[in-house]
N, C-alpha and C. Protein backbone atom coordinates (compact mmCIF):
# COMPACT_ATOMS: atom_id res chain seq x y z
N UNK A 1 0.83 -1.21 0.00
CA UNK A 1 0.00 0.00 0.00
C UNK A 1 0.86 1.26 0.00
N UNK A 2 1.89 1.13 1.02
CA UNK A 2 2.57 2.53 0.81
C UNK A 2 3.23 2.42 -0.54
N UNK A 3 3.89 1.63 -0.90
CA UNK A 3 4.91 1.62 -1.98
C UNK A 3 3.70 2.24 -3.36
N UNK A 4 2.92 1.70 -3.13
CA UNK A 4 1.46 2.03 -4.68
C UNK A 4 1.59 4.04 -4.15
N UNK A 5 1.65 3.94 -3.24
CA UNK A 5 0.99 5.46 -2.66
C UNK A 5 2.65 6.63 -3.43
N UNK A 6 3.90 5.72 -2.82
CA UNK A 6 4.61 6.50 -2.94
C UNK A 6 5.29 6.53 -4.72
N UNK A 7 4.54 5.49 -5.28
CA UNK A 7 4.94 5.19 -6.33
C UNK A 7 4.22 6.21 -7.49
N UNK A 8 2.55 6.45 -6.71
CA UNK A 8 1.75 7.75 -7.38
C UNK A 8 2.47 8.84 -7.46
N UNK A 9 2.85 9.46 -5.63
CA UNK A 9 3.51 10.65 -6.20
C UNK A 9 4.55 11.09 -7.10
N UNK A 10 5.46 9.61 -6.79
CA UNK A 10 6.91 9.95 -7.50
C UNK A 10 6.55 10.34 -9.25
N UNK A 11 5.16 9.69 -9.63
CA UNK A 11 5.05 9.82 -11.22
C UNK A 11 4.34 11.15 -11.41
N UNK A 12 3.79 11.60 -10.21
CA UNK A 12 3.32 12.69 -9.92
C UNK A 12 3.89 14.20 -9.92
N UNK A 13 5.18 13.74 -9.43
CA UNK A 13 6.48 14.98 -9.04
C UNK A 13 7.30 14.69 -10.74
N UNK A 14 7.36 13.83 -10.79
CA UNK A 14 7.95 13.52 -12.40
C UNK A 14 7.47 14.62 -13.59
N UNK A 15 5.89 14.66 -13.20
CA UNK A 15 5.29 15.85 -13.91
C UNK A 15 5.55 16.95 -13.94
N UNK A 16 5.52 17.63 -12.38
CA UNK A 16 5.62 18.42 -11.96
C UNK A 16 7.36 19.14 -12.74
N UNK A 17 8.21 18.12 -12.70
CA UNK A 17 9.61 18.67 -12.74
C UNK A 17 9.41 19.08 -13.93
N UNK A 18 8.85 18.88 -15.22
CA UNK A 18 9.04 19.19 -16.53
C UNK A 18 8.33 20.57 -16.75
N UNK A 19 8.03 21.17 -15.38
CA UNK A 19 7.23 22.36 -15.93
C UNK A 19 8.76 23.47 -16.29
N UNK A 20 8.18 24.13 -17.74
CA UNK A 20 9.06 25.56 -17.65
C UNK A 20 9.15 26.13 -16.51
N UNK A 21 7.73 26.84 -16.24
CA UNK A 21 8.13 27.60 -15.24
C UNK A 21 9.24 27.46 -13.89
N UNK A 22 9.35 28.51 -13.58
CA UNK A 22 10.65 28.37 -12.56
C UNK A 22 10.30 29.59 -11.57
N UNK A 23 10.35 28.93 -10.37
CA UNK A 23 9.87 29.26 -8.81
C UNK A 23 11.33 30.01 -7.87
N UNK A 24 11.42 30.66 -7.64
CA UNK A 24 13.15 31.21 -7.01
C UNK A 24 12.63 30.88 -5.57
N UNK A 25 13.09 30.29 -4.67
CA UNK A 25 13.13 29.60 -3.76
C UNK A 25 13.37 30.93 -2.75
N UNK A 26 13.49 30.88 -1.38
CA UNK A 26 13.96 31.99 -0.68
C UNK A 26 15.30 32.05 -0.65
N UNK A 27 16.10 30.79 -0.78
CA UNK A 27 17.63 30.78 -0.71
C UNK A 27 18.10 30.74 -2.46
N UNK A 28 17.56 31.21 -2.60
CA UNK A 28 18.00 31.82 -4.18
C UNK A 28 18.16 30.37 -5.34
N UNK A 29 17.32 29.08 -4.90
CA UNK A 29 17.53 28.10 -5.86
C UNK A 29 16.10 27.98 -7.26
N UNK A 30 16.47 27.82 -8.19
CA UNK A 30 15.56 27.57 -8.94
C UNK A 30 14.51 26.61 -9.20
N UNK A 31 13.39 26.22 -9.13
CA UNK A 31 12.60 25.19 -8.92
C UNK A 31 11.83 25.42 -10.32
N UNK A 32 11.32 24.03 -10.71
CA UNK A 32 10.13 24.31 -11.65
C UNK A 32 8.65 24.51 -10.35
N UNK A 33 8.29 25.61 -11.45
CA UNK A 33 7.13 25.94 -10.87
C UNK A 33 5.73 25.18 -9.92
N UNK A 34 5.37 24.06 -10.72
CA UNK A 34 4.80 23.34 -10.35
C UNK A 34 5.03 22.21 -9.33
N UNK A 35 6.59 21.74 -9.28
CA UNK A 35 6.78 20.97 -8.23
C UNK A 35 6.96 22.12 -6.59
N UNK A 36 7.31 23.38 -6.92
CA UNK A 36 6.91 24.07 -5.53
C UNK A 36 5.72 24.38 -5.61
N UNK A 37 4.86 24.33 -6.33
CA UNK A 37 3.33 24.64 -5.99
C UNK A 37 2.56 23.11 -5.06
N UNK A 38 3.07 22.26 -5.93
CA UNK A 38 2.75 20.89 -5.23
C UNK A 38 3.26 20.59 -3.67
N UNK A 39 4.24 21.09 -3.38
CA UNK A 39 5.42 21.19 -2.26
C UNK A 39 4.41 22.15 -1.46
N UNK A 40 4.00 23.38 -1.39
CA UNK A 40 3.10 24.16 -0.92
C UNK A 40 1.72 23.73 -0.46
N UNK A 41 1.21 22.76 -1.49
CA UNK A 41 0.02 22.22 -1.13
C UNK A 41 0.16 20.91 -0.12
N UNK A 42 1.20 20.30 -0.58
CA UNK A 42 1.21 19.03 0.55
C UNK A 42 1.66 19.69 2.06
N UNK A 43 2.41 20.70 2.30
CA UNK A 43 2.62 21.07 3.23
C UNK A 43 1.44 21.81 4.28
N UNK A 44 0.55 22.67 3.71
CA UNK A 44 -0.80 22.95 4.10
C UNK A 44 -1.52 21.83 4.49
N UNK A 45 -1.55 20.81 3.73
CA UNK A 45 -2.23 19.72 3.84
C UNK A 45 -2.01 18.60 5.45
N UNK A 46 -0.92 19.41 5.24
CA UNK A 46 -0.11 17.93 6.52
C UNK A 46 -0.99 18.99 7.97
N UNK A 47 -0.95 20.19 7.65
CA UNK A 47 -1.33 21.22 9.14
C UNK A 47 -3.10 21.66 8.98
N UNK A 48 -3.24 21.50 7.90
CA UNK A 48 -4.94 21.24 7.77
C UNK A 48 -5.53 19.89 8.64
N UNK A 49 -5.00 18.52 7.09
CA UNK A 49 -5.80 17.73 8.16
C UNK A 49 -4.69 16.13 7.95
N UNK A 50 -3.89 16.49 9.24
CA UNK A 50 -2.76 15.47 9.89
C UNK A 50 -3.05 13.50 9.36
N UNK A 51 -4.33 13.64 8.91
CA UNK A 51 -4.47 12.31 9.00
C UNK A 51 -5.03 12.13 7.51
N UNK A 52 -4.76 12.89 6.48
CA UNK A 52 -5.69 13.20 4.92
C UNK A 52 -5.18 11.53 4.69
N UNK A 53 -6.33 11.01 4.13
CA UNK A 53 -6.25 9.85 3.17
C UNK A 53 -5.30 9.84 1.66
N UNK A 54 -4.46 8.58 1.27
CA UNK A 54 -3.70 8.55 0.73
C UNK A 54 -4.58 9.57 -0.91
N UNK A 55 -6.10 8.78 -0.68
CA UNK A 55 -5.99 9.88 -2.37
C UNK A 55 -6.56 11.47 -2.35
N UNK A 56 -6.80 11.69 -0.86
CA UNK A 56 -6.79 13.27 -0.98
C UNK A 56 -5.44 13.63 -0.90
N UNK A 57 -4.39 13.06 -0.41
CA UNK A 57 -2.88 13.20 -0.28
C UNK A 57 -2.68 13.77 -2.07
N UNK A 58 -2.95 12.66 -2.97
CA UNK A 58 -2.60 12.56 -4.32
C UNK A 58 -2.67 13.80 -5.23
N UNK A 59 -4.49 13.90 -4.27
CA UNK A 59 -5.37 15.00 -5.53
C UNK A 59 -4.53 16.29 -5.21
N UNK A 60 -4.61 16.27 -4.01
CA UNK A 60 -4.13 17.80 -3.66
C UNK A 60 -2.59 17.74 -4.30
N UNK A 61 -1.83 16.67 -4.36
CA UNK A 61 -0.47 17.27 -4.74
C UNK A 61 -0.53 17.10 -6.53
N UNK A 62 -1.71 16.45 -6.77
CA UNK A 62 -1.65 16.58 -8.24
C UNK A 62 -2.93 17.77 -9.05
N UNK A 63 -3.37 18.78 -7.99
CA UNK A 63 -4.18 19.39 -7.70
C UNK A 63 -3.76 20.41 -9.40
N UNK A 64 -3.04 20.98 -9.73
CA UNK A 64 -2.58 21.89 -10.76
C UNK A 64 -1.91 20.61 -12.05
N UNK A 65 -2.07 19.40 -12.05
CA UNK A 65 -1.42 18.79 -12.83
C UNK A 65 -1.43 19.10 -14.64
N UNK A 66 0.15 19.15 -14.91
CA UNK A 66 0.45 19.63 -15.88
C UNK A 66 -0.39 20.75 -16.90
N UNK A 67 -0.80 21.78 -16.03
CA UNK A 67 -1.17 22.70 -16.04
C UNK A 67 -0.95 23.76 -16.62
N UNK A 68 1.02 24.20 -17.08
CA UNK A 68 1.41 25.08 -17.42
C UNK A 68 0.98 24.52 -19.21
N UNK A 69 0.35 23.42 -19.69
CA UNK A 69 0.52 22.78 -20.93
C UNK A 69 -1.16 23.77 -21.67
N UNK A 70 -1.78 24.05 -20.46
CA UNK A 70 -3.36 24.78 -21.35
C UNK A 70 -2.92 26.02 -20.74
N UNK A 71 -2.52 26.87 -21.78
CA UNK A 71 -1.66 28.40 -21.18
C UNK A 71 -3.37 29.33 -21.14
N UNK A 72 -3.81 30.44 -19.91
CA UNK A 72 -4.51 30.99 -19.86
C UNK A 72 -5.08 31.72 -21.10
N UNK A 73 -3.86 31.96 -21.98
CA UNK A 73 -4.37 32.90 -23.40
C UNK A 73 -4.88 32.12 -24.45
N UNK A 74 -5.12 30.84 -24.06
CA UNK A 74 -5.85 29.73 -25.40
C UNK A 74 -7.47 30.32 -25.21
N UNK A 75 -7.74 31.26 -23.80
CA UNK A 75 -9.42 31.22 -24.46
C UNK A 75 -9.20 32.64 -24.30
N UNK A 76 -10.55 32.74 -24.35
CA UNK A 76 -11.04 34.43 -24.67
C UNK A 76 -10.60 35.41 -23.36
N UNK A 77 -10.58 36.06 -23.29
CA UNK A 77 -9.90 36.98 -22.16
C UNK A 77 -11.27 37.78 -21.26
N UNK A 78 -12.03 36.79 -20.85
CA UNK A 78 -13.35 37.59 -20.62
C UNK A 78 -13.97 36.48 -19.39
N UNK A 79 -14.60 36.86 -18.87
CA UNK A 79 -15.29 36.40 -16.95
C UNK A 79 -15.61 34.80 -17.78
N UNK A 80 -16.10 34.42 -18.81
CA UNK A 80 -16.52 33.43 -19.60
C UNK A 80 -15.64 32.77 -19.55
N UNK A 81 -14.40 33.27 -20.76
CA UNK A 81 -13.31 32.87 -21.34
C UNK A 81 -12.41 32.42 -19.92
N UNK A 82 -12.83 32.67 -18.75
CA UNK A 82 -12.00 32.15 -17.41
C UNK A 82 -12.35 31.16 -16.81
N UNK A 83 -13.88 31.22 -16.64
CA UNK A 83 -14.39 29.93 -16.16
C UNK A 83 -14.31 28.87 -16.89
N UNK A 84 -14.70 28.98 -18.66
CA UNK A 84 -14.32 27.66 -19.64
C UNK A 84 -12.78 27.17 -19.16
N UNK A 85 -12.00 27.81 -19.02
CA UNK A 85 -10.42 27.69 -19.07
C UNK A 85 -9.98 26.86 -17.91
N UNK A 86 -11.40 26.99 -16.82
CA UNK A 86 -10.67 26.49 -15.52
C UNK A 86 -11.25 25.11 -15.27
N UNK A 87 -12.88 25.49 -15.85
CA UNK A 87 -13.48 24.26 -16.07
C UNK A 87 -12.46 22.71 -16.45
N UNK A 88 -12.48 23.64 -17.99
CA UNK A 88 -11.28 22.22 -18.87
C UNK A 88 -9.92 21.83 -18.00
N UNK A 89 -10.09 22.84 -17.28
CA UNK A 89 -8.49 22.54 -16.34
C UNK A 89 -8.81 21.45 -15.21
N UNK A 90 -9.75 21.53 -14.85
CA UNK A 90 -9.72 20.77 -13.59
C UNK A 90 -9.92 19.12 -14.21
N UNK A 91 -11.40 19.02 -15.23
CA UNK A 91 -11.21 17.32 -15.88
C UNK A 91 -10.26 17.41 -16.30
N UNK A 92 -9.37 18.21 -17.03
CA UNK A 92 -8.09 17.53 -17.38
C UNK A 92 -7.41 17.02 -16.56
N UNK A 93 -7.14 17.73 -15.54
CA UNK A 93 -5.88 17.34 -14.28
C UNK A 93 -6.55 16.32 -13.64
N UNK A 94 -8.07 15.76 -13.40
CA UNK A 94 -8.29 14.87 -12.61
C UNK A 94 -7.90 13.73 -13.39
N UNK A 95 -8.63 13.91 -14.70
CA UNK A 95 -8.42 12.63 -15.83
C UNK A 95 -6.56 11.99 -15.71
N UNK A 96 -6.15 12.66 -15.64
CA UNK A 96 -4.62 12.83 -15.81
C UNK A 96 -4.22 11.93 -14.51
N UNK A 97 -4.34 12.83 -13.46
CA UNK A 97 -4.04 12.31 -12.39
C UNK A 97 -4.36 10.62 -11.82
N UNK A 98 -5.96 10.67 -12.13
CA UNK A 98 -6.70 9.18 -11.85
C UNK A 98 -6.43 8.23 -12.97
N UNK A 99 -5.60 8.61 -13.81
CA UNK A 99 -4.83 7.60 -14.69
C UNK A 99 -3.14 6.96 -14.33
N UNK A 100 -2.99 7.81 -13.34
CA UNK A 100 -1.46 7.73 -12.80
C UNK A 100 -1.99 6.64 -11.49
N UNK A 101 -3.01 6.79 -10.61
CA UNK A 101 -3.77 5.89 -9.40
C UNK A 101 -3.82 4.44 -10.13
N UNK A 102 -4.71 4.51 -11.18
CA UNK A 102 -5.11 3.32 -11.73
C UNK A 102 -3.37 2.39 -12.40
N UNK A 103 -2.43 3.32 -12.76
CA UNK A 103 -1.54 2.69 -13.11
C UNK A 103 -0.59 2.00 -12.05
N UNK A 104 -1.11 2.85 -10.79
CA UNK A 104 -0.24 2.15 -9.73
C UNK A 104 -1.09 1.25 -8.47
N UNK A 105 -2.20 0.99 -9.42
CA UNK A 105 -3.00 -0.52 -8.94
C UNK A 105 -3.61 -0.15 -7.65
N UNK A 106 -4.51 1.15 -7.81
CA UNK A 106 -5.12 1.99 -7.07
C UNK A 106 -6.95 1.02 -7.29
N UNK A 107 -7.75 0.77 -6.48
CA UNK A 107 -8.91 0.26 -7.25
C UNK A 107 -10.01 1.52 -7.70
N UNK A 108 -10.50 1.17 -8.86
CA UNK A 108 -11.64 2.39 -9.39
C UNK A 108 -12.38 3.14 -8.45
N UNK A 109 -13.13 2.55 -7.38
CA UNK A 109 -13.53 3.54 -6.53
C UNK A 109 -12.33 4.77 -6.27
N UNK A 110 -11.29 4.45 -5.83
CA UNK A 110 -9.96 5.62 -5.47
C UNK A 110 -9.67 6.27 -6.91
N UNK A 111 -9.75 6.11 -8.15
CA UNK A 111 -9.73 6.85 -9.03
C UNK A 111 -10.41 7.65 -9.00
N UNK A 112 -12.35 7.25 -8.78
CA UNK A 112 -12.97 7.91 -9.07
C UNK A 112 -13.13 8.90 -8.10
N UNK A 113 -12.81 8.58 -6.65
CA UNK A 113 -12.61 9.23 -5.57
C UNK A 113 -11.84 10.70 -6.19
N UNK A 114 -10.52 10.34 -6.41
CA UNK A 114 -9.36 11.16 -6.98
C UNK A 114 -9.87 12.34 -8.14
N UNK A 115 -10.74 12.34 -8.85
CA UNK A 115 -11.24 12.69 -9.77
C UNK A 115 -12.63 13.92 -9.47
N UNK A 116 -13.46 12.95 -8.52
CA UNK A 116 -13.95 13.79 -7.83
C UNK A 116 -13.41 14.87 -7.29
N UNK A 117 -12.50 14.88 -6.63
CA UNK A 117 -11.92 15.68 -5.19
C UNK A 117 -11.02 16.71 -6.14
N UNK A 118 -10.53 16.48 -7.16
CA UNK A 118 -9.99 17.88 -7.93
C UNK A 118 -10.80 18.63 -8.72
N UNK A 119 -11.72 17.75 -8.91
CA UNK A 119 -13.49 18.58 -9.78
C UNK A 119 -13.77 19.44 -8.58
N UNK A 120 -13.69 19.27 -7.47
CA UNK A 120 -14.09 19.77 -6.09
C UNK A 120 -16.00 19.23 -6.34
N UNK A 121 -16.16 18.01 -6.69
CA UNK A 121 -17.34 17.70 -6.79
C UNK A 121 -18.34 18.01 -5.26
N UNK A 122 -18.98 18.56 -4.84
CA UNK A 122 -19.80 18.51 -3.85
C UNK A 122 -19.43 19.75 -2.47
N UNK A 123 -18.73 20.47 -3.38
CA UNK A 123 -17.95 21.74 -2.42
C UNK A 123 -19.01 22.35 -1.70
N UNK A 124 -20.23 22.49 -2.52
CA UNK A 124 -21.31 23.60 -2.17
C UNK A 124 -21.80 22.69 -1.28
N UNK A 125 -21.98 21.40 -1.14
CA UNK A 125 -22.37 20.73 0.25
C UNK A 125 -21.97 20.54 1.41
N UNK A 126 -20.82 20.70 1.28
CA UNK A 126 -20.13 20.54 2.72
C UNK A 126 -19.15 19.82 2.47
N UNK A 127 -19.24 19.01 1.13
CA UNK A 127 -18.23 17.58 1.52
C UNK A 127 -16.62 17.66 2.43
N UNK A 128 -16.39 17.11 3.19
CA UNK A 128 -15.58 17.40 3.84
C UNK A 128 -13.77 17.42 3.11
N UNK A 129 -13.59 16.35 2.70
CA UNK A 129 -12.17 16.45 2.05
C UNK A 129 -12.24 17.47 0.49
N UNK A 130 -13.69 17.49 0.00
CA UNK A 130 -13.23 18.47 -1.31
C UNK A 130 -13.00 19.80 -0.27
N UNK A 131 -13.63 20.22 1.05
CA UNK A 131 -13.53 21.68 2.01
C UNK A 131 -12.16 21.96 2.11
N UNK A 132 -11.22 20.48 2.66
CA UNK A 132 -10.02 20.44 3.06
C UNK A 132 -9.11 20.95 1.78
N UNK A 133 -9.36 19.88 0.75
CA UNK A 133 -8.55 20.41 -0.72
C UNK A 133 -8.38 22.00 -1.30
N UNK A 134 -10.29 22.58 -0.95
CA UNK A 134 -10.31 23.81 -1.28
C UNK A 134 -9.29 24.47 -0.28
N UNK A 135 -9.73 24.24 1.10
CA UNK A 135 -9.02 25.32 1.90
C UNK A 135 -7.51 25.47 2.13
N UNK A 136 -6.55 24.24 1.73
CA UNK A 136 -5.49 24.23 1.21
C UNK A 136 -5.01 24.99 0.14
N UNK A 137 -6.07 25.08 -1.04
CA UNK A 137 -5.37 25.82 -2.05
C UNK A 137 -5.58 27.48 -2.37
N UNK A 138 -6.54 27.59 -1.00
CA UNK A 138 -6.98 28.98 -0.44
C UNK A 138 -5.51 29.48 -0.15
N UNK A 139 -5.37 28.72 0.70
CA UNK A 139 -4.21 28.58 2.27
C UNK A 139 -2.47 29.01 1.31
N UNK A 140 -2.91 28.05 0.05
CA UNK A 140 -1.49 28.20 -0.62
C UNK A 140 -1.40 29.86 -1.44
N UNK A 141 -2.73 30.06 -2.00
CA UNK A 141 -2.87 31.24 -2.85
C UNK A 141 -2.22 32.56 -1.70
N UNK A 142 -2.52 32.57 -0.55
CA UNK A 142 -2.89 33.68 0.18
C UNK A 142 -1.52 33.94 1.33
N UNK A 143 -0.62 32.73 0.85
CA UNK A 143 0.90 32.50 1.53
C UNK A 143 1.53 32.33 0.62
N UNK A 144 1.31 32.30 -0.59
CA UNK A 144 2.23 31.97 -1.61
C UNK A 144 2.16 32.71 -2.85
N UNK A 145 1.45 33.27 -3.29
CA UNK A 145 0.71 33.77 -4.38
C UNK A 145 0.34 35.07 -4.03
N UNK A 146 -0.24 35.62 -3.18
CA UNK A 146 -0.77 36.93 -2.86
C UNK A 146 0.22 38.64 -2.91
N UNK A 147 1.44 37.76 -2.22
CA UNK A 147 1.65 39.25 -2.44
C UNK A 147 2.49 39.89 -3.45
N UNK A 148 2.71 38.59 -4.68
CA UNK A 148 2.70 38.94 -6.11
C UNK A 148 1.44 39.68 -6.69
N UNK A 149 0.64 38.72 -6.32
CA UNK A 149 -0.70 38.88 -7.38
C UNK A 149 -1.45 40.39 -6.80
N UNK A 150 -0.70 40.86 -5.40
CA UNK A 150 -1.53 42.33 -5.12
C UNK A 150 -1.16 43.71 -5.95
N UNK A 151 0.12 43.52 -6.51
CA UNK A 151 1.09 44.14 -7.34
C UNK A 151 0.44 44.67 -8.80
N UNK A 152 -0.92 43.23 -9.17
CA UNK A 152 -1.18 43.41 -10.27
C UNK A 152 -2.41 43.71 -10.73
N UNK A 153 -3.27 43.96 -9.60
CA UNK A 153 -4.60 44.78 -10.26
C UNK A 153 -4.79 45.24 -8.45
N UNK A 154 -6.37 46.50 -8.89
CA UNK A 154 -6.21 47.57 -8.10
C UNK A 154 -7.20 46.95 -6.69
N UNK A 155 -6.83 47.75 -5.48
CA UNK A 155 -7.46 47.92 -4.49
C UNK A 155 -8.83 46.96 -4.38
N UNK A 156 -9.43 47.33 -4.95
CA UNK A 156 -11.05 47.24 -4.79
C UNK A 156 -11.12 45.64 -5.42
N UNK A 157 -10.42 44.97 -6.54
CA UNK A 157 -10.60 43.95 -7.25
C UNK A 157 -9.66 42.68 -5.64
N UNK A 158 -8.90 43.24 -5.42
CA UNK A 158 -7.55 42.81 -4.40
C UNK A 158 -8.59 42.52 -3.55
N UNK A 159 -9.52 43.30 -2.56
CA UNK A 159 -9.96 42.84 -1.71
C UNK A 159 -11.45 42.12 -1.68
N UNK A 160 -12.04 42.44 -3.19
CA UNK A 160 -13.56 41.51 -3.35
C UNK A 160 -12.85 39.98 -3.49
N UNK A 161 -11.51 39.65 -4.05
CA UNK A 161 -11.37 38.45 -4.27
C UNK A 161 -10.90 37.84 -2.94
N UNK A 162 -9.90 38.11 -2.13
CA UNK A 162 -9.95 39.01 -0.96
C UNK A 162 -11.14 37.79 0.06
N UNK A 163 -12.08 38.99 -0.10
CA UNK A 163 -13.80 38.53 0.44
C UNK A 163 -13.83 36.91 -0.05
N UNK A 164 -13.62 36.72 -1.76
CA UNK A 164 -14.72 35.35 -2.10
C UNK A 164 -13.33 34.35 -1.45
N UNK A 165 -12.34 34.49 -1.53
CA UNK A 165 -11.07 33.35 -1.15
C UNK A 165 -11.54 32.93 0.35
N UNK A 166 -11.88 33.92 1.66
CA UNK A 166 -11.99 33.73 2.77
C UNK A 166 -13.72 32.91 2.43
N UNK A 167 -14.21 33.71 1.99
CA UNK A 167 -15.93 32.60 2.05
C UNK A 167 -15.61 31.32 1.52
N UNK A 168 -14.69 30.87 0.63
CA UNK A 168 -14.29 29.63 0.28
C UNK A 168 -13.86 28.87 1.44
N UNK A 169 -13.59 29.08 2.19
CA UNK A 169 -12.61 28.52 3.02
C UNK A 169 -13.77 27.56 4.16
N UNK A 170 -13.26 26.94 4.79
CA UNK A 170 -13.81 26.62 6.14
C UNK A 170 -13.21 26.80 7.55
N UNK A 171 -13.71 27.03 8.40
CA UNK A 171 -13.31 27.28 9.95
C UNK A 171 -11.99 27.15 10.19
N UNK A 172 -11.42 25.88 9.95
CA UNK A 172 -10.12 25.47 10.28
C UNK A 172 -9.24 25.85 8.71
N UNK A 173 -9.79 26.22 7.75
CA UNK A 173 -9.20 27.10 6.98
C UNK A 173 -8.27 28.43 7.27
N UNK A 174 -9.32 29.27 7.41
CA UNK A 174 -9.48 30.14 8.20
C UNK A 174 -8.67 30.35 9.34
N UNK A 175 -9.18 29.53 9.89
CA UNK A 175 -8.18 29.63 11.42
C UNK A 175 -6.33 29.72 10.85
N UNK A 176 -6.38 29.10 9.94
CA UNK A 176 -4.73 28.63 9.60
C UNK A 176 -4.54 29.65 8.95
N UNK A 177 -5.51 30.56 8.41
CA UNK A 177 -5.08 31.87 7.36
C UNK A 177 -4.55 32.81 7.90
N UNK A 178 -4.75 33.02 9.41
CA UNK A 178 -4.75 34.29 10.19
C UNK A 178 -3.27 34.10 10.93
N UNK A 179 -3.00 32.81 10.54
CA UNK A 179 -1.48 32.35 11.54
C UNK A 179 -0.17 32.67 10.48
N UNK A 180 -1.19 33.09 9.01
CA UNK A 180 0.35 33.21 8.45
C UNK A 180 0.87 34.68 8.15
N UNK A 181 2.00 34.75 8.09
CA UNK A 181 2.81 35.79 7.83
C UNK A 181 2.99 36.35 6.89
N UNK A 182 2.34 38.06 7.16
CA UNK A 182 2.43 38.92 5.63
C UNK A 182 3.25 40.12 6.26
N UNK A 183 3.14 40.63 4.93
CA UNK A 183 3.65 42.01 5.22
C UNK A 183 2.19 43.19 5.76
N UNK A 184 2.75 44.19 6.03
CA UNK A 184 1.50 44.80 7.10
C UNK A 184 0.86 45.45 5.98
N UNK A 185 1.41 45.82 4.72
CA UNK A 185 -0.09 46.02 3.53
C UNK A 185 -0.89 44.96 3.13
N UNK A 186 -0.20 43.80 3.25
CA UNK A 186 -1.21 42.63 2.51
C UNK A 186 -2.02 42.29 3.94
N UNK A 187 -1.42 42.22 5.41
CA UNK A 187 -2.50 42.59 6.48
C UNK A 187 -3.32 43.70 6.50
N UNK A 188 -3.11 44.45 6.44
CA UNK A 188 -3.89 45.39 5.94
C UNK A 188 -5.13 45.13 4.77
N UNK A 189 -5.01 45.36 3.39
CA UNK A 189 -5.61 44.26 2.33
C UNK A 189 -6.63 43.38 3.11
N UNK A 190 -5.91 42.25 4.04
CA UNK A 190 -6.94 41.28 4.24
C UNK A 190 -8.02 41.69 5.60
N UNK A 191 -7.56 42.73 6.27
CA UNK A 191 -8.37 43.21 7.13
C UNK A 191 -9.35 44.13 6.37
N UNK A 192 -9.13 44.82 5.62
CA UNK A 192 -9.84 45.29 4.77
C UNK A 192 -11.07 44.46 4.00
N UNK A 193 -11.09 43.36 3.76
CA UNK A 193 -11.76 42.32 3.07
C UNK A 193 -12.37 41.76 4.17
N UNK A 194 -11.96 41.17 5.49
CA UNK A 194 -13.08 40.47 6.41
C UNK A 194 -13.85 41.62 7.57
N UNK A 195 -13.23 42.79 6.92
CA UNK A 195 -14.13 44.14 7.65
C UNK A 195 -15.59 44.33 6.89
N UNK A 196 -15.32 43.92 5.30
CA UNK A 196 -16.68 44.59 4.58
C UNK A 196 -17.79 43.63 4.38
């Protein structure tokens, strides 16, 4: 069982390494992009929820899989043209992913499990591990991603998204959001957003 488990990720991180993109580390090393995005998410994951099952383990680290391959400018540049883009992104990466499970003699229920949980099938219900997956990749955007992405559009857009990232989240989301470390404008920013 572990060896099938560790045998997923390794084909998993295999992916990950071939991305162009390139991540500058804090000690000045170069990473492809996607294997520190994956690195980010499993690490949230371990302080979210300590005991995640081997294929929410999977989804979440194959959560962006080979991703940099459908570049954002293939659709239309419009609220539409974003959701089609993300849509196709997610069956792709599950399809992808729950083909790497099944190759490492995972049984179909755990594929389909796997598949589910990066669709975020049943988010609006409560389901509990798609909550965990989401609030991980909340958790990663808003420690990892944010205080690039505040750089690049204005005030008012910064903190409505801001607003919808925290309503995504759940309790123990949340709770873990407030423990991490920004700079006092992007605290600022986010106090700004759970004030309105």
């Amino acid at each position: 069982m572990a060896d099938r488990f560790a045998n997923a990720r390794a084909k998993i991180y295999q992916a990950h390494n071939e991305d162009p993109n390139k991540h500058t580390t804090s000690e000045g090393k170069e990473v492809p992009y996607e294997t520190h995005y994956a690195e980010q998410m499993e690490g949230y994951l371990a302080k979210r929820c300590p005991d995640a099952s081997d294929v929410l383990k999977l989804a979440v680290c194959g959560q962006h899989f080979r991703r940099w391959e459908v570049p954002r400018s293939d659709y239309p540049m419009t609220k539409i043209g974003y959701h089609t883009w993300r849509t196709h992104l997610k069956k792709r990466q599950a399809q992808l992913v729950s083909q790497i499970l099944d190759e490492c003699g995972y049984p179909i229920e755990d594929t389909r499990r796997c598949i589910a949980l990066i669709e975020k099938e049943g988010l609006k219900q409560g389901e509990e591990e798609v909550q965990v997956l989401e609030d991980v990749a909340c958790l990663v955007f808003l420690d990892d991603q944010f205080e690039q992405f505040k750089d690049k559009h204005d005030e008012a857009k910064i903190v409505n998204i801001l607003k919808k990232t925290w309503g995504k989240m759940g309790k123990e989301g949340q709770d873990l959001a407030l423990q991490i470390p920004m700079t006092d404008e992007c605290k600022a920013l986010v106090q700004k957003a759970l004030a309105g």
